[in-house]
Protein backbone atom coordinates (compact mmCIF):
# COMPACT_ATOMS: atom_id res chain seq x y z
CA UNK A 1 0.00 0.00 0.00
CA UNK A 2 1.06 3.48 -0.99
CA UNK A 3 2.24 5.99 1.64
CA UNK A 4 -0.51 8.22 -0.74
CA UNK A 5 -3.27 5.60 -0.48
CA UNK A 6 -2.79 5.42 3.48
CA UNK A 7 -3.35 9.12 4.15
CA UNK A 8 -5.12 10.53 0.93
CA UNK A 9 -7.10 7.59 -0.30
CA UNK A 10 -5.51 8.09 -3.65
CA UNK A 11 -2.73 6.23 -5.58
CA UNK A 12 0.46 7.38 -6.22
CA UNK A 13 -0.30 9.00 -9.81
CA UNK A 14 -3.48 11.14 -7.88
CA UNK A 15 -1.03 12.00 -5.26
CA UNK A 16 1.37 13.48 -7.63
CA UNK A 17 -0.84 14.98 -9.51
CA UNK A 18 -2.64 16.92 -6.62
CA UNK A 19 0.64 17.93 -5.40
CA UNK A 20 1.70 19.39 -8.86
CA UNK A 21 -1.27 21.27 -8.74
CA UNK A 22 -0.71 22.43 -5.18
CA UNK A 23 2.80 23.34 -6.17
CA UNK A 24 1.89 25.03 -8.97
CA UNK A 25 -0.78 27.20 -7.01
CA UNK A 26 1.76 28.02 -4.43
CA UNK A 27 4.55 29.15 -6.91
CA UNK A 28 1.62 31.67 -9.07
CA UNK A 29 0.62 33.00 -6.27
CA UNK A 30 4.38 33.19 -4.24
CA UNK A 31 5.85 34.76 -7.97
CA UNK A 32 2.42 37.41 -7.63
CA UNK A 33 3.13 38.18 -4.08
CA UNK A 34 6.95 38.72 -4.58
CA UNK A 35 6.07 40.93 -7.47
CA UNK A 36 4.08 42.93 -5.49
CA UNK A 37 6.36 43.40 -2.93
CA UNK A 38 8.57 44.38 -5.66
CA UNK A 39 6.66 47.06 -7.29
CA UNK A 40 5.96 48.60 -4.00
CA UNK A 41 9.18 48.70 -2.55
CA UNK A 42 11.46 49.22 -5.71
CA UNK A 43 10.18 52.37 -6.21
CA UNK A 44 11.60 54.27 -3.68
CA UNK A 45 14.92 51.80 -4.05
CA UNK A 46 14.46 53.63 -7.33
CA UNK A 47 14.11 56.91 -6.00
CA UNK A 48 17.17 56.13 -3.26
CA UNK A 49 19.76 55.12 -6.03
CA UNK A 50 18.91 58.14 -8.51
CA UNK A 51 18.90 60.74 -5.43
CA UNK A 52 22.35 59.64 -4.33
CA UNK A 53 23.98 60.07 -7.56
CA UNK A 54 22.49 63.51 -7.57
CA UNK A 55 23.79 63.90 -4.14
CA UNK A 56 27.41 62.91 -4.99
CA UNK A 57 27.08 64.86 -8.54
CA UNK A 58 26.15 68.09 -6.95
CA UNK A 59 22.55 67.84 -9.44
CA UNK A 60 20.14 70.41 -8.38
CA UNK A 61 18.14 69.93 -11.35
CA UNK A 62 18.20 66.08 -11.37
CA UNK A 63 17.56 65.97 -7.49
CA UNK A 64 14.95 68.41 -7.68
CA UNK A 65 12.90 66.34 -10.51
CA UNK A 66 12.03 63.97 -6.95
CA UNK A 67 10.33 66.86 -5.41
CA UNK A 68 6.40 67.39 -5.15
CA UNK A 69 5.01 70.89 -6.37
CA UNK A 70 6.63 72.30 -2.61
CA UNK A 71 9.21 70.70 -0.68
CA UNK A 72 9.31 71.24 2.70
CA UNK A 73 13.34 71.59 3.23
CA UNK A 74 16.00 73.12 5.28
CA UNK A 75 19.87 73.53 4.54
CA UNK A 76 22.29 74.30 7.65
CA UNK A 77 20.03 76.66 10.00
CA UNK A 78 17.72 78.39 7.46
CA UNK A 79 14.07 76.41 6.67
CA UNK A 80 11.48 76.87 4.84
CA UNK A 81 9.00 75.60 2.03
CA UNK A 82 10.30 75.98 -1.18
CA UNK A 83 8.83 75.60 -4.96
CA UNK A 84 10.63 73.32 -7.44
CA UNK A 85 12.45 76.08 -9.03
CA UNK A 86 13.52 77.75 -5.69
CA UNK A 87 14.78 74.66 -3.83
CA UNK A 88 16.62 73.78 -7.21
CA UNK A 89 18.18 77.64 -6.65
CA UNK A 90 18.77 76.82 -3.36
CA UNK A 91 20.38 73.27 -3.80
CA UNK A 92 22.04 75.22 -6.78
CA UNK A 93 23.80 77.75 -4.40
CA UNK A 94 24.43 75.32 -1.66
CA UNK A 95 26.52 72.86 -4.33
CA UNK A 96 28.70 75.47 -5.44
CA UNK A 97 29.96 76.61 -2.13
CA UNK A 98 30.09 72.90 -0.81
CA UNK A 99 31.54 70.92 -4.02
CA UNK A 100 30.39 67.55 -3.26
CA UNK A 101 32.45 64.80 -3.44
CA UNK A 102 30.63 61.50 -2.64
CA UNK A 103 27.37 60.22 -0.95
CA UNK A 104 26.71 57.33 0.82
CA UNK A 105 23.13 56.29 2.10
CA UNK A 106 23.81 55.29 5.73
CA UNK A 107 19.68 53.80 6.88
CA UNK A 108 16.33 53.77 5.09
CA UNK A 109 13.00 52.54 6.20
CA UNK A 110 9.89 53.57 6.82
CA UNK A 111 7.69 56.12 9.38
CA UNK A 112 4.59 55.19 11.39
CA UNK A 113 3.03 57.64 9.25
CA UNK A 114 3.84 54.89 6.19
CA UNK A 115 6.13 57.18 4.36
CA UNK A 116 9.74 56.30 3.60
CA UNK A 117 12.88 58.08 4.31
CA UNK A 118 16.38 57.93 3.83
CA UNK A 119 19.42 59.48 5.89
CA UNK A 120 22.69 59.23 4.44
CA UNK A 121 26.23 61.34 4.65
CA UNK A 122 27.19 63.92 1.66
CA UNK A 123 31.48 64.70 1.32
CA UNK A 124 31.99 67.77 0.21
CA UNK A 125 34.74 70.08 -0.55
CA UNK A 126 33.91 71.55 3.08
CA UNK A 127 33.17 68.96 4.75
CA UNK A 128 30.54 65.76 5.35
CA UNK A 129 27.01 66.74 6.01
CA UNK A 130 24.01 64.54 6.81
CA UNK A 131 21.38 64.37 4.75
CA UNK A 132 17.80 62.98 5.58
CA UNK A 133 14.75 62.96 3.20
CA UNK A 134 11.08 61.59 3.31
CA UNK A 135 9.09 60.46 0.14
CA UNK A 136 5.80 60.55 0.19
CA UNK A 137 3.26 58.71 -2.22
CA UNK A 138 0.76 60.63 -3.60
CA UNK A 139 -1.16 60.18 -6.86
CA UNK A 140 1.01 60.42 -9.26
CA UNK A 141 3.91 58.42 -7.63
CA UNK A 142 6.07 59.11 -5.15
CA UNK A 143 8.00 62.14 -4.33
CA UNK A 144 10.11 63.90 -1.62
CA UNK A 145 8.41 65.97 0.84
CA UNK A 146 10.12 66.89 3.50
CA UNK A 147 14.91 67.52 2.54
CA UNK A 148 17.17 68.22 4.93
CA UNK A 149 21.12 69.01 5.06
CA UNK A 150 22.68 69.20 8.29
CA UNK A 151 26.26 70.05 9.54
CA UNK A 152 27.75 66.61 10.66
């Protein structure tokens, strides 16, 4: 008697083919999880790898393309909420004075709010600075809110 039989009530062959069946069923919907996971969480890994090449470039105009309508950002000790063009000014300004040199992202992960952030540490000509950002999702993807350089 079959090991199948014993427990299932089914030969061998009905066994197999059951379990094929089961297997298959598990791998769709493990490969359409996974996928999912992927879509929603390589976004931002996206967003993370483009915004430290910026970073280490000294792009203003690439880094500000992440930005929503207003950014919410502060460099050193002055804050405030900028538009896209005047945080790119801004970034501008600060990049020239502070000639960066490399960036490397030190933690990411994600608020109780749900909206991820990053925090990493920008060499400059000047010195090393930290940088922390949040990205928020909103309807037409996601895009930093809130940008932040600080003295080290």
């Amino acid at each position: 008697m079959w090991i199948s039989q014993a427990f299932f009530g089914m030969d061998l062959a009905q066994f197999l083919k059951t379990l094929g069946e089961k297997s298959t069923m598990r791998g769709f919907v493990l490969m359409i999880v996974l996928s999912l996971f992927t879509l929603t969480n390589g976004w931002s890994q996206g967003i993370n790898e483009k915004v430290s090449t910026a970073l280490k470039t000294g792009n203003s105009k690439v880094l500000v393309s992440f930005f929503g309508p207003t950014v919410d950002m502060a460099i050193l000790e002055v804050s405030n909420v900028y538009s896209k063009p005047q945080a790119e000014q801004v970034l501008k300004n600060f990049f020239a004075k502070h000639q960066p040199t490399d960036f490397s992202l030190v933690h990411k992960g994600a608020s109780k709010l749900g909206m991820q952030y990053a925090i990493g540490n920008l060499t400059t000509s000047k010195g090393t600075f930290r940088i922390s950002y949040y990205v928020r999702k909103g309807d037409n993807g996601e895009f930093i809110k809130e940008f932040r350089i600080d003295a080290n």
